[in-house]
C-alpha atoms as a PDB file:
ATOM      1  CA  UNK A   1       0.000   0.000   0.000  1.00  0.00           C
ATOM      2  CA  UNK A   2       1.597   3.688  -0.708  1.00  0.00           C
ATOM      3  CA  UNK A   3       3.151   5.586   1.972  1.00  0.00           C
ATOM      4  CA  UNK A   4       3.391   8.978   2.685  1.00  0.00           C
ATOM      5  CA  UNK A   5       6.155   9.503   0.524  1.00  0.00           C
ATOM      6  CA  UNK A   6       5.124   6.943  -2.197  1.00  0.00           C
ATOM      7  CA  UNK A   7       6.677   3.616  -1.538  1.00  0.00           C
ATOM      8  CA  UNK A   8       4.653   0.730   0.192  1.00  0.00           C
ATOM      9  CA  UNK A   9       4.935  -0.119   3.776  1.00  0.00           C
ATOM     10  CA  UNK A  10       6.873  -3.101   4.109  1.00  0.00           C
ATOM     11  CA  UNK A  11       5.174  -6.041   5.297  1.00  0.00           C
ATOM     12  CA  UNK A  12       6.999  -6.845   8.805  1.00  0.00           C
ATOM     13  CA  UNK A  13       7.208  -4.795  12.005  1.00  0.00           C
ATOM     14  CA  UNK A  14      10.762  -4.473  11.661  1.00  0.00           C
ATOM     15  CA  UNK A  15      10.711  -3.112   8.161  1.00  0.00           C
ATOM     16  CA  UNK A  16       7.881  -0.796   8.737  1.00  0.00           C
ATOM     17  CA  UNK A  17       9.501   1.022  11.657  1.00  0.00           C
ATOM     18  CA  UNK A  18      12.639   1.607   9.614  1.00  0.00           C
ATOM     19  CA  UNK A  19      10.580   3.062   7.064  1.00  0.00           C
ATOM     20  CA  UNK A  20       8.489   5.147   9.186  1.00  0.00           C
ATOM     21  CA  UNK A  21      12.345   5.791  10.870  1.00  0.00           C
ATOM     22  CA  UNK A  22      13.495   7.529   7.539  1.00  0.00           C
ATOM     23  CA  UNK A  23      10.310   9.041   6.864  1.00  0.00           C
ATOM     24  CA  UNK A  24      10.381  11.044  10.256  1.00  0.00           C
ATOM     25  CA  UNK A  25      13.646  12.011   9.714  1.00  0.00           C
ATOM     26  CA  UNK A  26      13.482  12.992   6.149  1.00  0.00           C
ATOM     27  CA  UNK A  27      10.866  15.460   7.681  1.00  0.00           C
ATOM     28  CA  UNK A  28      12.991  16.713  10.250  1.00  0.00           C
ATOM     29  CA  UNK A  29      11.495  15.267  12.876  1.00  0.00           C
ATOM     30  CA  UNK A  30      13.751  14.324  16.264  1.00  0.00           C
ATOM     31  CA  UNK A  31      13.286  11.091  18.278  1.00  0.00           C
ATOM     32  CA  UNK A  32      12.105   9.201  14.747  1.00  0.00           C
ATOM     33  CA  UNK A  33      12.645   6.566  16.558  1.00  0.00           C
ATOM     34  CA  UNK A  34      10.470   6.867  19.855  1.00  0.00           C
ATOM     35  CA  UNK A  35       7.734   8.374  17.558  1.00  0.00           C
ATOM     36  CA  UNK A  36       7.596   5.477  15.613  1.00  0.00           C
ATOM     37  CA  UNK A  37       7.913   2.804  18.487  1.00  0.00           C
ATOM     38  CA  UNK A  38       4.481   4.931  19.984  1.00  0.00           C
ATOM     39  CA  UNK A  39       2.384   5.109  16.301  1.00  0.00           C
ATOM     40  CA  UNK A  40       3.549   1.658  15.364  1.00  0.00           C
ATOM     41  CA  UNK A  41       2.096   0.367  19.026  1.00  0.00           C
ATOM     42  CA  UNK A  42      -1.043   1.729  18.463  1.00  0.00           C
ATOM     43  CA  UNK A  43      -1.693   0.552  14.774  1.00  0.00           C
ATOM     44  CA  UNK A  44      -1.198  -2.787  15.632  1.00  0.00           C
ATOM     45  CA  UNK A  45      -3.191  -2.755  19.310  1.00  0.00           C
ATOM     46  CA  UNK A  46       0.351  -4.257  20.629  1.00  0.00           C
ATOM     47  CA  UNK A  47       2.248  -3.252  23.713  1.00  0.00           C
ATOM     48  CA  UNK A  48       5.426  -1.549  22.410  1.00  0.00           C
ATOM     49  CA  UNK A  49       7.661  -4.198  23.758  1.00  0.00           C
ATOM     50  CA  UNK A  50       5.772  -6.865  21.246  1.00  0.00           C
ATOM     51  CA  UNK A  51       6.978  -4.841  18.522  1.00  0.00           C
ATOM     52  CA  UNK A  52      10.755  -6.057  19.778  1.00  0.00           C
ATOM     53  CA  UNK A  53      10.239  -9.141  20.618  1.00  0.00           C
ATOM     54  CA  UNK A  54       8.277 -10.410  17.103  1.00  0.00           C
ATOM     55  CA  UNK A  55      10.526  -8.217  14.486  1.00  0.00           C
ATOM     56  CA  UNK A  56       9.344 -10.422  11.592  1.00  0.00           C
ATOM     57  CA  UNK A  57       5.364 -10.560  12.195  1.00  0.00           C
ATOM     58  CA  UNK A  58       3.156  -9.810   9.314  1.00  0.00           C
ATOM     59  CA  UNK A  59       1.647  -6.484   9.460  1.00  0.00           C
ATOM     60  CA  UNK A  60      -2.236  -6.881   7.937  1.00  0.00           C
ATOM     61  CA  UNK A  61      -2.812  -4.680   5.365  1.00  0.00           C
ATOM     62  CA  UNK A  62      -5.601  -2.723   7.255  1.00  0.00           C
ATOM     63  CA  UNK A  63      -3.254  -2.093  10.265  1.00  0.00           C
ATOM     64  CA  UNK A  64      -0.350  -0.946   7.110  1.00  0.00           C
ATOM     65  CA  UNK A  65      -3.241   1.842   6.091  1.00  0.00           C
ATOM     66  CA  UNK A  66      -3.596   3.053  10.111  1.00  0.00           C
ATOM     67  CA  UNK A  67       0.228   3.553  10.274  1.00  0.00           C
ATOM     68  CA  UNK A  68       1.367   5.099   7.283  1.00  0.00           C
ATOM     69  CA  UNK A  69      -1.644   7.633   8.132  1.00  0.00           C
ATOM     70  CA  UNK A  70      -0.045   8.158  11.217  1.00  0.00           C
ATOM     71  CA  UNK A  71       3.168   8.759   9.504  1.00  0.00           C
ATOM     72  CA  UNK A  72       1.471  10.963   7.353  1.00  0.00           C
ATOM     73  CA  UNK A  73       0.464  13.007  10.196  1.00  0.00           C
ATOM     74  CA  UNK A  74       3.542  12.996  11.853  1.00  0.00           C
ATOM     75  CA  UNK A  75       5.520  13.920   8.754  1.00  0.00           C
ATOM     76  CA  UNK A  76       3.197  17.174   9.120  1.00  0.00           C
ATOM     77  CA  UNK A  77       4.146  18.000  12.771  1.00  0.00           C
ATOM     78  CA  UNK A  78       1.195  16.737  14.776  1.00  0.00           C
ATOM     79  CA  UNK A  79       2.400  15.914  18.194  1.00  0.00           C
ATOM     80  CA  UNK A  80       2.179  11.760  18.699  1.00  0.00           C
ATOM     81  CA  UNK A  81      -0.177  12.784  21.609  1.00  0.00           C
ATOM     82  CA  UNK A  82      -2.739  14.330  18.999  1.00  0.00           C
ATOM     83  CA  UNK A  83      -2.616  11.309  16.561  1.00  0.00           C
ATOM     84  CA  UNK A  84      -3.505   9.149  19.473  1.00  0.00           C
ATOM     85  CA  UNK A  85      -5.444  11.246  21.288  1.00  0.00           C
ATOM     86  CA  UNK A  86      -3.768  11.576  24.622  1.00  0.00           C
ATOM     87  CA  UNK A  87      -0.684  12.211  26.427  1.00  0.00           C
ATOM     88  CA  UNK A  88       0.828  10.120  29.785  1.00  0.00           C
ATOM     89  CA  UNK A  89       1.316  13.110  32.711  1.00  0.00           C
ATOM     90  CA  UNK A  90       2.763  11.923  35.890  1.00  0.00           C
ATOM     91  CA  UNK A  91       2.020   8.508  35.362  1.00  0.00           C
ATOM     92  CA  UNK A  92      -1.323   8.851  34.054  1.00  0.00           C
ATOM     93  CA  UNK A  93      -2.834   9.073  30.310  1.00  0.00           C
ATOM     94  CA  UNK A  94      -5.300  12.125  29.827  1.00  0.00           C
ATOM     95  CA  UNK A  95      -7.031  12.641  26.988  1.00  0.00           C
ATOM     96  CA  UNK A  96      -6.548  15.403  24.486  1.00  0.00           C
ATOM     97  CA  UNK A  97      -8.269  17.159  21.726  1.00  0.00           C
ATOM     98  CA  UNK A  98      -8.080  20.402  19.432  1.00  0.00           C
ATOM     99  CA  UNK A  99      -9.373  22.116  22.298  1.00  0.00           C
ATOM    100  CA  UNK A 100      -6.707  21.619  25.016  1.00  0.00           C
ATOM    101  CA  UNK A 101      -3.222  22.394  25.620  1.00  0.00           C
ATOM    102  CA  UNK A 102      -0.775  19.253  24.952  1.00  0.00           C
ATOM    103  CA  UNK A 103       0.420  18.437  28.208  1.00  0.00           C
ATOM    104  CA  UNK A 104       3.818  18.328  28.915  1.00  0.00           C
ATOM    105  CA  UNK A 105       6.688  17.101  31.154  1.00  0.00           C
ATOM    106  CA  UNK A 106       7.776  21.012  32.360  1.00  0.00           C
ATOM    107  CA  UNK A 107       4.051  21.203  33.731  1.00  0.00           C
ATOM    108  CA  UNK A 108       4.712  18.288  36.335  1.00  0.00           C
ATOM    109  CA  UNK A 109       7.338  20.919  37.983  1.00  0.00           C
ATOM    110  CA  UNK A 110       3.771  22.403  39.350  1.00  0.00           C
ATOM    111  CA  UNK A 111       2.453  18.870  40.550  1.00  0.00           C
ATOM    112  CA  UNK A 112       5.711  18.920  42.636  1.00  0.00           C
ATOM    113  CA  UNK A 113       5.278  22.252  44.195  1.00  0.00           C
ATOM    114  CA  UNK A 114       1.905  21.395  44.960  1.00  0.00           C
ATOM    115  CA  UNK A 115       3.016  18.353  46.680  1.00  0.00           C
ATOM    116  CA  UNK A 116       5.770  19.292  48.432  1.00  0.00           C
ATOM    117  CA  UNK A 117       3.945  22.922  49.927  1.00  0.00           C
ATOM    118  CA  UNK A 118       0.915  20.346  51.277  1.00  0.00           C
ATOM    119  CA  UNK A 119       3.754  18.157  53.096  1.00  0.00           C
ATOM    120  CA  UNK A 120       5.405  21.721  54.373  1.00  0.00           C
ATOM    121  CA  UNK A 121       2.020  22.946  55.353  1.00  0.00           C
ATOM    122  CA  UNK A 122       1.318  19.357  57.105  1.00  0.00           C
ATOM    123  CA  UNK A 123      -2.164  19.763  55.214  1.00  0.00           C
ATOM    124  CA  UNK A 124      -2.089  15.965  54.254  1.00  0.00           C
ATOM    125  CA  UNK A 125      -4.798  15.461  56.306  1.00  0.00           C
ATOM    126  CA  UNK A 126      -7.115  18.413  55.774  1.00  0.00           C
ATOM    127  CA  UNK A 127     -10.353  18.413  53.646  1.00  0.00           C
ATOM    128  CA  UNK A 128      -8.049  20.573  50.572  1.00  0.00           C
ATOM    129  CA  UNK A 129     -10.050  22.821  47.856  1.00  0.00           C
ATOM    130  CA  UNK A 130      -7.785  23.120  45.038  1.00  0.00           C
ATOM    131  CA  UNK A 131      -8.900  25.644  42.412  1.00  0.00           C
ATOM    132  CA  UNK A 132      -7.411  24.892  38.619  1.00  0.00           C
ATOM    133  CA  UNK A 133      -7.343  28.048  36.617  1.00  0.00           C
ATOM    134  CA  UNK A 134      -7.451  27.244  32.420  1.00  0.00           C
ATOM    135  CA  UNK A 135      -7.589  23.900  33.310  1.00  0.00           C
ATOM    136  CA  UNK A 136      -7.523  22.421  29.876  1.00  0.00           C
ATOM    137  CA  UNK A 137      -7.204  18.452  30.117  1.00  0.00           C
ATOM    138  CA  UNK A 138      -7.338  18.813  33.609  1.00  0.00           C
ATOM    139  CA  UNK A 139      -4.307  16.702  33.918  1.00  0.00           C
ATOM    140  CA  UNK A 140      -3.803  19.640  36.918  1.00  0.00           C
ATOM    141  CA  UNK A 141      -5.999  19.489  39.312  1.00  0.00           C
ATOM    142  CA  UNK A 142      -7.045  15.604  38.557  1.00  0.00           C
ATOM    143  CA  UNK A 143      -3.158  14.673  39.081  1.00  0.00           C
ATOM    144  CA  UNK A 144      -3.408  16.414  42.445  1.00  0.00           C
ATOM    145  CA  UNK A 145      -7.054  15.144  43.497  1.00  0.00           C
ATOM    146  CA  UNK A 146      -5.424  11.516  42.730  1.00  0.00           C
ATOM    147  CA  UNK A 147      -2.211  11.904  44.440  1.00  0.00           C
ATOM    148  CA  UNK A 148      -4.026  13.926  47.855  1.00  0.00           C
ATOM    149  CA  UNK A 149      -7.907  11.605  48.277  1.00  0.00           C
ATOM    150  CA  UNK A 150      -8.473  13.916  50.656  1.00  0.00           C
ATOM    151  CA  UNK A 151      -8.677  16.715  48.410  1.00  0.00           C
ATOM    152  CA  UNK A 152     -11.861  18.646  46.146  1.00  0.00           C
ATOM    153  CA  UNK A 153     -11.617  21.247  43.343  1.00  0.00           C
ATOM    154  CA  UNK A 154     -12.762  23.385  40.889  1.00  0.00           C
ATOM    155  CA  UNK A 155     -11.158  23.187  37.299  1.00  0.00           C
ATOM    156  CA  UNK A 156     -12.057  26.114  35.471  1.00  0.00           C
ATOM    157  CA  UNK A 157     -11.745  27.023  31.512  1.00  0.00           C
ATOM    158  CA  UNK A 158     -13.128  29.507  28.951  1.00  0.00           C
ATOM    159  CA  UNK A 159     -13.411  26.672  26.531  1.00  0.00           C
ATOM    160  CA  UNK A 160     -16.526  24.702  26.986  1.00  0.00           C
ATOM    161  CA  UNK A 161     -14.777  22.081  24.560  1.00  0.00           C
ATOM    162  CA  UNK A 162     -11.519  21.945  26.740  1.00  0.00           C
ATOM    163  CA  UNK A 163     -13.897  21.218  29.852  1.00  0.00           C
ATOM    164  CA  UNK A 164     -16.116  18.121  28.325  1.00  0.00           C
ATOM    165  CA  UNK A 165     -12.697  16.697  27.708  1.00  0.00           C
ATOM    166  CA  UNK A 166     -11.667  17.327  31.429  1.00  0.00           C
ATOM    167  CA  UNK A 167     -14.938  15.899  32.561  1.00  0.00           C
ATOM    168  CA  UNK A 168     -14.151  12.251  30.389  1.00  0.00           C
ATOM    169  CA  UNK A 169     -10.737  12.615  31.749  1.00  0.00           C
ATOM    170  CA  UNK A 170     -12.182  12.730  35.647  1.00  0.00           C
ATOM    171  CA  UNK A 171     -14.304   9.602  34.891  1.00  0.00           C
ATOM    172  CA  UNK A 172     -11.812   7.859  33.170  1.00  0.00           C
ATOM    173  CA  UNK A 173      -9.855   8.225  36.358  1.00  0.00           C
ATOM    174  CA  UNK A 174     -12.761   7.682  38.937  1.00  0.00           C
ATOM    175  CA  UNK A 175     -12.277  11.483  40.224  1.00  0.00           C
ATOM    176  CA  UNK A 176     -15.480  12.656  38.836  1.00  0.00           C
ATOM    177  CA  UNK A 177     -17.608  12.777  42.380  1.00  0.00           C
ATOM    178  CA  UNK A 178     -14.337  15.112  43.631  1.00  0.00           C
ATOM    179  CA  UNK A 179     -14.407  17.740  41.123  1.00  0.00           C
ATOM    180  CA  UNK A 180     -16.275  20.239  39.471  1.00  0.00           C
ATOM    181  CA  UNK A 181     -16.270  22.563  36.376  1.00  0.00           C
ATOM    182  CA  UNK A 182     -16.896  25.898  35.556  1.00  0.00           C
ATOM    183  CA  UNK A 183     -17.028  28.231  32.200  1.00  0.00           C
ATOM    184  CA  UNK A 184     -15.410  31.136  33.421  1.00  0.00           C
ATOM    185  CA  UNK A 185     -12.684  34.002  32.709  1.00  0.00           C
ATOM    186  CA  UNK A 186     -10.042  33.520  35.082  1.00  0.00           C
ATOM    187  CA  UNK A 187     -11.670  34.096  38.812  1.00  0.00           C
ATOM    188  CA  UNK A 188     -14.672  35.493  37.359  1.00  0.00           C
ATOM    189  CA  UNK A 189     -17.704  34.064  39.537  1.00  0.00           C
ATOM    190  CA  UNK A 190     -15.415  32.096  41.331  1.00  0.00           C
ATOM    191  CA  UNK A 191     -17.514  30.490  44.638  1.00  0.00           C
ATOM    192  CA  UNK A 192     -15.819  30.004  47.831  1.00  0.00           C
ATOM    193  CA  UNK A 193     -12.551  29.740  49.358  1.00  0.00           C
ATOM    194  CA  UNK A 194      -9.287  27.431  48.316  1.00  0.00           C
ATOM    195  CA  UNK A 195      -6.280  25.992  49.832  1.00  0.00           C
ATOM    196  CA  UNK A 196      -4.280  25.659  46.590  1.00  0.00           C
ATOM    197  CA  UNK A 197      -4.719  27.854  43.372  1.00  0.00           C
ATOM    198  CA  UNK A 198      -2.634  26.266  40.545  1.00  0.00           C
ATOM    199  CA  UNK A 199      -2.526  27.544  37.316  1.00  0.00           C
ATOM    200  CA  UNK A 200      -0.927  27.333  33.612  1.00  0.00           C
ATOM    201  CA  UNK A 201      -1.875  30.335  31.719  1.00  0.00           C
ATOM    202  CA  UNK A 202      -0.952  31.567  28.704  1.00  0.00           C
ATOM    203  CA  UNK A 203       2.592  33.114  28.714  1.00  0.00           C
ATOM    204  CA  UNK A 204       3.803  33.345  25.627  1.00  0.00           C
ATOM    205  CA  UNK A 205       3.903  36.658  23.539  1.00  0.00           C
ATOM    206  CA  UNK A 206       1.562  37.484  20.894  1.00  0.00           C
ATOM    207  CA  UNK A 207       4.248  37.967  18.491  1.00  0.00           C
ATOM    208  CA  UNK A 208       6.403  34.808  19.718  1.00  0.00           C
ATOM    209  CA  UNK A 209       3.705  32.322  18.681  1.00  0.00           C
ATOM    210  CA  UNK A 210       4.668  31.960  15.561  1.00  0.00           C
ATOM    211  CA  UNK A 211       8.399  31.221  16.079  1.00  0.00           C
ATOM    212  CA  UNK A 212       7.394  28.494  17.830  1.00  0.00           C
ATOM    213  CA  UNK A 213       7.712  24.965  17.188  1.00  0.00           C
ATOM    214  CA  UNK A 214       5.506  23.282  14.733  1.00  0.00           C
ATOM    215  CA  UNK A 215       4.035  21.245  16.906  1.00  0.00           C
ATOM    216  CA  UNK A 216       3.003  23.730  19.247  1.00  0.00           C
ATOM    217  CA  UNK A 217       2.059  27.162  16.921  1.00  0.00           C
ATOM    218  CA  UNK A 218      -0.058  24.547  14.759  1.00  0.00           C
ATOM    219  CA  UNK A 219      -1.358  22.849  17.138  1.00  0.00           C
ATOM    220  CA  UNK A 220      -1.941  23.997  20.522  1.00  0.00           C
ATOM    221  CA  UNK A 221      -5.319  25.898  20.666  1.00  0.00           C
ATOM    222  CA  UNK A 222      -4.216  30.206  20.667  1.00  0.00           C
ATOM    223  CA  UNK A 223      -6.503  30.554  23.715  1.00  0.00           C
ATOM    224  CA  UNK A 224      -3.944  28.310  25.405  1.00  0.00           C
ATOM    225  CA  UNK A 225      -0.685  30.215  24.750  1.00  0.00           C
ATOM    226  CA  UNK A 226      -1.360  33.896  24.021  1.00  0.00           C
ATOM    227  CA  UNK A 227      -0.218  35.938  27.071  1.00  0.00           C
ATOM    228  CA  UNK A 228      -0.695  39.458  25.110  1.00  0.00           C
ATOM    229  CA  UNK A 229       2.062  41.882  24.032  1.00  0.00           C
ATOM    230  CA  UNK A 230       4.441  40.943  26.707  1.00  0.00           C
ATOM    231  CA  UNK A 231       3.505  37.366  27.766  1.00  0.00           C
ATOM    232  CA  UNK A 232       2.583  38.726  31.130  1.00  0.00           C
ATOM    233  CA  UNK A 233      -1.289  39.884  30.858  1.00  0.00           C
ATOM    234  CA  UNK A 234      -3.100  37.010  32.507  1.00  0.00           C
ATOM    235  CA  UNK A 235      -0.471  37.096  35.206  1.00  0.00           C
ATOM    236  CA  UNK A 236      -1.660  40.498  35.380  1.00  0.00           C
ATOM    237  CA  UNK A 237      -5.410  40.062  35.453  1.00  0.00           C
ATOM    238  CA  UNK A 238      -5.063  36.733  37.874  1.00  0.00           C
ATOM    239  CA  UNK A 239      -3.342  38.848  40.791  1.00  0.00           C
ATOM    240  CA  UNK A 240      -6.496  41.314  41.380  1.00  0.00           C
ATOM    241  CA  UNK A 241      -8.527  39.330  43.026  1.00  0.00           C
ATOM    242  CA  UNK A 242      -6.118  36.786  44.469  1.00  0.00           C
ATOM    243  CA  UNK A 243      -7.180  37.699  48.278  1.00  0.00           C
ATOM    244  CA  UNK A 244     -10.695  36.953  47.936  1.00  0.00           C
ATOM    245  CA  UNK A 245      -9.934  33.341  46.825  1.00  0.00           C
ATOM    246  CA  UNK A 246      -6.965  32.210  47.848  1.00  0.00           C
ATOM    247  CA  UNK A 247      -6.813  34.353  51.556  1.00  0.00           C
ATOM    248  CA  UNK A 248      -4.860  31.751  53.359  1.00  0.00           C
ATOM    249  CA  UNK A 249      -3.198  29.271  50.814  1.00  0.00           C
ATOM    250  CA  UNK A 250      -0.622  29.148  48.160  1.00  0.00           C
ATOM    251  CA  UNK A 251      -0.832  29.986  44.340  1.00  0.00           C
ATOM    252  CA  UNK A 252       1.128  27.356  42.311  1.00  0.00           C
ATOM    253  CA  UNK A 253       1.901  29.129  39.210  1.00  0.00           C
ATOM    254  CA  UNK A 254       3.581  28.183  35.361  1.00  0.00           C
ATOM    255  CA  UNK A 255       5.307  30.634  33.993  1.00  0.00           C
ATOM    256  CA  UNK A 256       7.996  31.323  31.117  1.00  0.00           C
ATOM    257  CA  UNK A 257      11.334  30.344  31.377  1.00  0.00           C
ATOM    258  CA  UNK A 258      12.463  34.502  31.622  1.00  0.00           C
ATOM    259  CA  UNK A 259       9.321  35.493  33.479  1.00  0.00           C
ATOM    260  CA  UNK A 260       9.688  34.473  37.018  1.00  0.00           C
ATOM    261  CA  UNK A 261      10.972  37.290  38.876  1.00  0.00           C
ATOM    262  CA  UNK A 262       8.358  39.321  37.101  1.00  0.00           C
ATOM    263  CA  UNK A 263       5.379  37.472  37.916  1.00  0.00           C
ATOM    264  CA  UNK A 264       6.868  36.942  42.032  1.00  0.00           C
ATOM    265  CA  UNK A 265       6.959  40.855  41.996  1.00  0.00           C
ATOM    266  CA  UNK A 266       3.032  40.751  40.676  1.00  0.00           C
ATOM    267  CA  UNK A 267       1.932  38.628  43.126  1.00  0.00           C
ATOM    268  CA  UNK A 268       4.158  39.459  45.985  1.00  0.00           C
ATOM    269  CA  UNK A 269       4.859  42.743  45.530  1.00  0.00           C
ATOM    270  CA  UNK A 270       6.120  44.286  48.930  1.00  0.00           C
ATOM    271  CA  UNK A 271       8.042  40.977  49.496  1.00  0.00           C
ATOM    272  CA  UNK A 272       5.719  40.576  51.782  1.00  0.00           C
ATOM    273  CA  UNK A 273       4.660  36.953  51.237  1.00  0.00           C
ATOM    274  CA  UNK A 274       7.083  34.135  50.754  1.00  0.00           C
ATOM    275  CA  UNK A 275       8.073  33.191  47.429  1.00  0.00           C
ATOM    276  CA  UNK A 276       8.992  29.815  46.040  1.00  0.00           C
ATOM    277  CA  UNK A 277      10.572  28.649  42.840  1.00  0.00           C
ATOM    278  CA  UNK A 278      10.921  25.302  41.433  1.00  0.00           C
ATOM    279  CA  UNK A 279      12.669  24.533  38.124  1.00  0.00           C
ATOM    280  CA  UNK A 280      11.611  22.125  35.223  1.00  0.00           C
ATOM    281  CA  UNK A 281      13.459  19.354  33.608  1.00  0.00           C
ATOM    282  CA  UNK A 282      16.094  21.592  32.082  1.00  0.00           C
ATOM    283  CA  UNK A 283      16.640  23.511  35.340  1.00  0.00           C
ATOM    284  CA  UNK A 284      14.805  26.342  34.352  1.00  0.00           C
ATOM    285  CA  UNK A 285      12.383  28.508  36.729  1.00  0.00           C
ATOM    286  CA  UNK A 286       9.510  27.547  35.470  1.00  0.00           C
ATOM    287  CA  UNK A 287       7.074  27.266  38.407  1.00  0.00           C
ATOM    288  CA  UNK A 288       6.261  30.632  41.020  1.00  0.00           C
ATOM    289  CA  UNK A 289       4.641  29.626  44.442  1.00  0.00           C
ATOM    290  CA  UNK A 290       3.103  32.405  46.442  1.00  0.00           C
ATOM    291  CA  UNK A 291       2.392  32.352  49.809  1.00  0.00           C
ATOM    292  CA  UNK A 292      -1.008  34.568  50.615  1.00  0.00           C
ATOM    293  CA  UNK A 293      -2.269  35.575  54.238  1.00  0.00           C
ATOM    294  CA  UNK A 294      -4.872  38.071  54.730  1.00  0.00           C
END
């Protein structure tokens, strides 16, 4: 059957990942390998390690069509997670569509604050509300509902789309009894008072999006990553009505990789409150936690 760039797929497993192989990397694409390991997987309904351990199996012809599709689609930048419709975070698959941001590793940094401010805190065993602000996937505030049972929240989003796909990702996991959402512009008719206000909101310029990555500026959904002229305007907007929320609690927040000392300042301005920062994967500041007291 034709391929993405013409030739058939060959008929084994180990032919047809060193085909998809050269076809990612004729495309530019890093980690051809890992990519095709994932989409080859999932054609076939086999666990990845099958695909090492029976090299010379047959690949049907209808399975052939599913992968060279997903080739296809990979050839044209769409993340893996978007071909298969969901992305592992912290252990966990969430689903993902059009509508939501892709989750990624750097966003766990925030899981880890979270965690590790509850254990300083010694609120382990307290009833927590956790508020999730442009919660996306959810892949937030249901990470830290599963990891602290003793916890609620409140996942809000100004995409209705973004939140059905939040709600099938709480009762995929069993947290849907836990949690509720909420169509709403930042704290905007926000109800009640919260522990733990974790956020990732857009950050990235206006102007920036499109010097992006591919995979990303194609996409991610622009309600997801445009934080105005200077990256910083939801910052802005989220640290007005912070004390009415979040009176007694910490705010748990992602920001860009040049943009922490600016949003700290924002949200404690005086120096007032204490100030946390945790750094992602590639040692970068990329989380700002803010202690608030009234």
């Amino acid at each position: 059957m034709p391929g993405p760039d013409g030739p058939a797929v060959p008929p084994t497993i180990a032919a047809a990942r060193r085909w998809g192989v050269a076809a990612l990397r004729a495309a530019g694409i890093a980690n051809a390998g890992i990519d095709v390991r994932r989409l080859m997987a999932a054609a076939l309904g086999l666990p990845e390690a099958q695909l090492l351990v029976r090299p010379q199996a047959q690949v049907p012809p209808e399975r052939a069509l599913i992968f060279a599709s997903y080739i296809e689609r990979r050839c044209g930048r769409e993340p893996v997670s978007r071909i298969l419709g969901a992305r592992e975070f912290y252990g966990r698959s969430f689903a993902v569509s059009a509508a939501t941001l892709d989750p990624r590793p750097d966003s766990e940094t925030l899981i880890e604050a979270a965690l590790e401010i509850v254990g300083l805190e010694n609120w382990s065993t307290l009833p927590l509300r956790i508020l999730d602000i442009g919660t996306g996937t959810g892949c937030l505030l249901l990470t830290l509902l599963s990891e602290l049972p003793q916890a609620t929240g409140v996942g809000t989003d100004l995409s209705g789309a973004a939140l059905e796909v939040a709600r099938a990702n709480a009762a995929a996991l069993g947290l849907a009894p836990r949690v509720a959402w909420q169509t709403t512009d930042l704290l905007e008719n926000i109800a009640g008072q919260f522990h733990i206000l974790v956020s990732n909101p857009p950050y990235v310029s206006s102007a920036e999006i499109a010097r992006l990555e591919p995979e990303v500026s194609r996409f991610d959904p622009r309600l997801a990553l445009d934080g105005g002229t200077d990256g910083l305007e939801i910052f802005r907007r989220l640290s007005t009505r912070l004390s009415q929320v979040v009176p007694n609690g910490w705010i748990v927040l992602e920001v860009g990789h040049d943009q922490a000392d600016k949003v700290a300042q924002m949200f404690a301005p005086r120096g007032a409150d204490p100030v946390k920062f945790y750094r992602d994967v590639s040692g970068r500041r990329r989380c700002v936690a803010v202690r608030t007291r009234n």
